[in-house]
Protein backbone atom coordinates (compact mmCIF):
# COMPACT_ATOMS: atom_id res chain seq x y z
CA UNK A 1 -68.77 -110.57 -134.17
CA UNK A 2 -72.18 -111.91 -134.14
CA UNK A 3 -75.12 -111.04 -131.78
CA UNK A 4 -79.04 -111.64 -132.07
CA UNK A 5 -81.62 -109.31 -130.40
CA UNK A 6 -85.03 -111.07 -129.92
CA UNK A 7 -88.60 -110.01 -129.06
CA UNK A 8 -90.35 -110.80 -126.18
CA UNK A 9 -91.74 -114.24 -125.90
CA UNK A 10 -95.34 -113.63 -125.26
CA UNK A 11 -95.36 -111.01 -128.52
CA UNK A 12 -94.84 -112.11 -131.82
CA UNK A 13 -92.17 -110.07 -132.75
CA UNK A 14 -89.18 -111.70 -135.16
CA UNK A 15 -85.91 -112.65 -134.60
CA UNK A 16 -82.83 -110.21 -136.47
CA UNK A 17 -79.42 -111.75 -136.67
CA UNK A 18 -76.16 -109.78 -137.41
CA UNK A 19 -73.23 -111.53 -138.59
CA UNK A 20 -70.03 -109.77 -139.55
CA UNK A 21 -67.92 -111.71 -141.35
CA UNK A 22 -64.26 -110.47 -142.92
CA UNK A 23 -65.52 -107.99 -145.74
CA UNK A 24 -69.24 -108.19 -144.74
CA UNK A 25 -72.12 -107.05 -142.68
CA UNK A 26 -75.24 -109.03 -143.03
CA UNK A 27 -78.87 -108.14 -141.42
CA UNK A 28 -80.64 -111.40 -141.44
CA UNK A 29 -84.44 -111.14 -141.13
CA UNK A 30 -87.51 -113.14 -140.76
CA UNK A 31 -88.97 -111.75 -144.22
CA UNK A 32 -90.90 -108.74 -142.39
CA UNK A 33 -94.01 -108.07 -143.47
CA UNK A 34 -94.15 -111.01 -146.29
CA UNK A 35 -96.87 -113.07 -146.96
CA UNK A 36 -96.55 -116.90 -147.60
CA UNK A 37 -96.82 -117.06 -150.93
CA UNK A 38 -94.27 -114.02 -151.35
CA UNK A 39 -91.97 -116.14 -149.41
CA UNK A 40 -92.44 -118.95 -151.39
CA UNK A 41 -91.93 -117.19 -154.62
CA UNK A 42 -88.57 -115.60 -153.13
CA UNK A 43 -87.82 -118.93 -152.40
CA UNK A 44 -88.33 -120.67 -155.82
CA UNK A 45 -86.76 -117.29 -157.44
CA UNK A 46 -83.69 -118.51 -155.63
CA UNK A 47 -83.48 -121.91 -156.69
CA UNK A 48 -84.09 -120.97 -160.34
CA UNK A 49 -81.20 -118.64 -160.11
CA UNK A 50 -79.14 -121.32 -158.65
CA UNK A 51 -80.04 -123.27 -161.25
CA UNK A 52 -79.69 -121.06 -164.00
CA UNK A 53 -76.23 -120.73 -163.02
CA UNK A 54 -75.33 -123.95 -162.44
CA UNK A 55 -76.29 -124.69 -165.94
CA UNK A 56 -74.07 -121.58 -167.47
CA UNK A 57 -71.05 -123.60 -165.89
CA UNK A 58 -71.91 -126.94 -167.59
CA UNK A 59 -72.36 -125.12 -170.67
CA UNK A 60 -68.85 -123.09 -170.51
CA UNK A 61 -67.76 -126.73 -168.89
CA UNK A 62 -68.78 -128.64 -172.17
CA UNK A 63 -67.55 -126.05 -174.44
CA UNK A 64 -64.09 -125.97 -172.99
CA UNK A 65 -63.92 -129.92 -173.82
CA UNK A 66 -62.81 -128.60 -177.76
CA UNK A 67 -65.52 -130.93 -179.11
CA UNK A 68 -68.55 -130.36 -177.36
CA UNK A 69 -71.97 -133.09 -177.80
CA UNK A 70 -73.89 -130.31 -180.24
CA UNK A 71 -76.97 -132.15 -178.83
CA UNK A 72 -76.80 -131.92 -175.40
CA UNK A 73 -74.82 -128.24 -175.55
CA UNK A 74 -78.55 -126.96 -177.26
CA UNK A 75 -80.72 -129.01 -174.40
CA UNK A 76 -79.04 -126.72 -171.85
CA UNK A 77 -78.77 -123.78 -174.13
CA UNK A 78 -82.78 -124.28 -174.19
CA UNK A 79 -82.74 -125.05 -170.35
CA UNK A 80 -81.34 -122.22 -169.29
CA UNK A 81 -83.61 -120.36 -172.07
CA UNK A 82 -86.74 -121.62 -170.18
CA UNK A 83 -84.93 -120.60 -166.90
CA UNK A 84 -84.70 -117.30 -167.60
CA UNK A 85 -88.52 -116.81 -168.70
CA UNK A 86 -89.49 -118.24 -165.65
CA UNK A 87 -87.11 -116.48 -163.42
CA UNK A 88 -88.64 -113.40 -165.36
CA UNK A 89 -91.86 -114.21 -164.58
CA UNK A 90 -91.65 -114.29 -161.25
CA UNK A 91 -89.85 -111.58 -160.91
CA UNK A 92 -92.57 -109.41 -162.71
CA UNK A 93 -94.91 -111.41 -159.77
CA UNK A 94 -92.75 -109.62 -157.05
CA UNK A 95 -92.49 -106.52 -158.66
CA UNK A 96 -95.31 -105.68 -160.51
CA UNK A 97 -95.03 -102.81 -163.16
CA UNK A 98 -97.25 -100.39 -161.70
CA UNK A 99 -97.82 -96.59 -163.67
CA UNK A 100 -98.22 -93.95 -161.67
């Protein structure tokens, strides 16, 4: 099953999607209420992710091998170090740490 229900044309109103897949219900939205550079950072959170585990399958890749290149194995390693700082630091820009 999969339906859309739209706004009216002359308002500005976004678009939701519902898809319903075998084990799965899924509200897609048009980022409500974000502002661009939100979006952006969601975005770039994303592909750092992505990334990041990408990377932990090359590494678990290169170590299955028996005799993995010690010199490339710690350029990942340190890759995905970096990754994970930066993936943290946008994800304390999203979230900020605020005490109430």
């Amino acid at each position: 099953m999969s339906f859309m229900r739209t706004g009216d044309s002359d308002r500005d109103t976004p678009t939701l999607t519902i898809v319903e897949g075998p084990n799965l219900l899924k509200v897609v939205g048009d980022d409500l209420g974000l502002s661009e550079e939100e979006r952006t950072l969601r975005a770039r959170l994303s592909q750092l992710r992505q990334e990041h585990r990408d990377l932990d399958a090359a590494i678990d890749a290169l170590l299955a091998t028996g005799s993995p290149d010690q010199l490339q194995l710690t350029r990942m390693k340190k890759r995905k170090l970096s990754l994970r700082d930066l993936i943290s630091k946008i994800e304390d820009e999203l979230l900020p740490d605020i005490i109430a």
